[in-house]
Protein backbone atom coordinates (compact mmCIF):
# COMPACT_ATOMS: atom_id res chain seq x y z
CA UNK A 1 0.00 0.00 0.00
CA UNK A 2 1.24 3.30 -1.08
CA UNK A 3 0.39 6.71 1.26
CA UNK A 4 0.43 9.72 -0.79
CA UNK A 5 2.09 12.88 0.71
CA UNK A 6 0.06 15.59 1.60
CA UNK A 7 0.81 18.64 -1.00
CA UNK A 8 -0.87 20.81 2.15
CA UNK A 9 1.84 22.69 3.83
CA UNK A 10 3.90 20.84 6.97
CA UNK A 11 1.64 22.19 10.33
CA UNK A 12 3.93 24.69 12.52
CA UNK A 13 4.53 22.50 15.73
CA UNK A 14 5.60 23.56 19.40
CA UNK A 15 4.92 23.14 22.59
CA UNK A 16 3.20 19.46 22.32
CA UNK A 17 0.81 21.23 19.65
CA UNK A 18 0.14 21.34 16.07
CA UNK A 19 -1.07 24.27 14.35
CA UNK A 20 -2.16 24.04 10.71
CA UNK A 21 -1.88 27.69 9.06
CA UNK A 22 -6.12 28.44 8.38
CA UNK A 23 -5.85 27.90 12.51
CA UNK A 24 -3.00 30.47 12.77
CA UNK A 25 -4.95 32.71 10.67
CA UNK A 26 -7.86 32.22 12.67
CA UNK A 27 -6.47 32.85 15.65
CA UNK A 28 -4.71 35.67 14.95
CA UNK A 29 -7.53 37.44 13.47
CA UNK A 30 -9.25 36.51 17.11
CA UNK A 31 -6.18 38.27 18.48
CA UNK A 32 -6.79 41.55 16.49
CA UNK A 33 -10.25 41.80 17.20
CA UNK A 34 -9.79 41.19 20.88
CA UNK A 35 -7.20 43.78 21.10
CA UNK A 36 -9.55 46.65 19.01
CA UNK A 37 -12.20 45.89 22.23
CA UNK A 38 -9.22 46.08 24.36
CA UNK A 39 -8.35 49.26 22.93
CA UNK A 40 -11.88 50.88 22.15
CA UNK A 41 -13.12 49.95 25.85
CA UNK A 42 -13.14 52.68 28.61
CA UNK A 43 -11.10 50.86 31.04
CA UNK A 44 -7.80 50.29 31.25
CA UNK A 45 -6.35 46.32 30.32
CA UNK A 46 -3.07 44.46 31.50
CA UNK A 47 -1.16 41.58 30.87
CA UNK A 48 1.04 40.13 33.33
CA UNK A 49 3.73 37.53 32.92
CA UNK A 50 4.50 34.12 35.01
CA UNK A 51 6.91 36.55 37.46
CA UNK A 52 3.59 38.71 37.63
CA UNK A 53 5.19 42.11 35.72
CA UNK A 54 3.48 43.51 33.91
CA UNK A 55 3.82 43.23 30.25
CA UNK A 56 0.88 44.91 28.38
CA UNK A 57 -0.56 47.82 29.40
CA UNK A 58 -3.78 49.49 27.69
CA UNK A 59 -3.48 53.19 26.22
CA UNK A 60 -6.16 53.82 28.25
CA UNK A 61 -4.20 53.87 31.14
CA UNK A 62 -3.19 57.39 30.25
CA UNK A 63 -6.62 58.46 30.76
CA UNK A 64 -7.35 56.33 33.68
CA UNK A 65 -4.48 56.89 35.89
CA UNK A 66 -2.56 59.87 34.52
CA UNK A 67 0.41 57.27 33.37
CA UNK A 68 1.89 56.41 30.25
CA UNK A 69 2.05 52.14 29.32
CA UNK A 70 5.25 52.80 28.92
CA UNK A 71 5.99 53.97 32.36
CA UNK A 72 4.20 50.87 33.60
CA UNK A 73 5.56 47.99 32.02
CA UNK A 74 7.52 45.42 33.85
CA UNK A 75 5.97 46.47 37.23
CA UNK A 76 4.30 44.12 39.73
CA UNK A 77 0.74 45.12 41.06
CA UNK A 78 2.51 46.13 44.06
CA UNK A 79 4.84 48.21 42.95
CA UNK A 80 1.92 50.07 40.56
CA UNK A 81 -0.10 50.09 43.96
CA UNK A 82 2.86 51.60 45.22
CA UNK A 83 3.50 54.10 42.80
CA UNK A 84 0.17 55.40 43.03
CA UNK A 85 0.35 56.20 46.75
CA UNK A 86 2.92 58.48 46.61
């Protein structure tokens, strides 16, 4: 018996998972349109990291806090807190 080779394109693998690329295109346009709400919405969003720093931070934080993302990147919650108590 003879198994014909997929002419498809090899899926990307990592991590224990395989991707096939109409998934990575689906996901990323997920990702886009969850970042437009993120930026569109009042509040202000973050991302933290496994260490807990901070590693997004919404535009909206400008407006919400009187900071710029940049300013707040890499932080821990407790060191924002503590920021913003002085």
């Amino acid at each position: 018996m003879t198994v014909e080779k997929s002419k498809e394109r090899p899926p990307c693998q990592g991590g224990g998972a395989t991707i096939r690329d109409g998934e990575v295109a689906r996901l990323r346009a997920e990702l886009e349109r969850f970042r437009a709400f993120v930026e569109t919405s009042s509040d202000w969003r973050w991302e933290c990291d496994a260490d807990a720093r901070l590693t997004y931070v919404s535009d909206n934080v400008s407006e919400v806090l009187g900071h710029r993302p940049a300013e707040r990147l890499g932080l821990t919650r407790a060191e924002l807190n503590a920021l913003d108590d002085t």
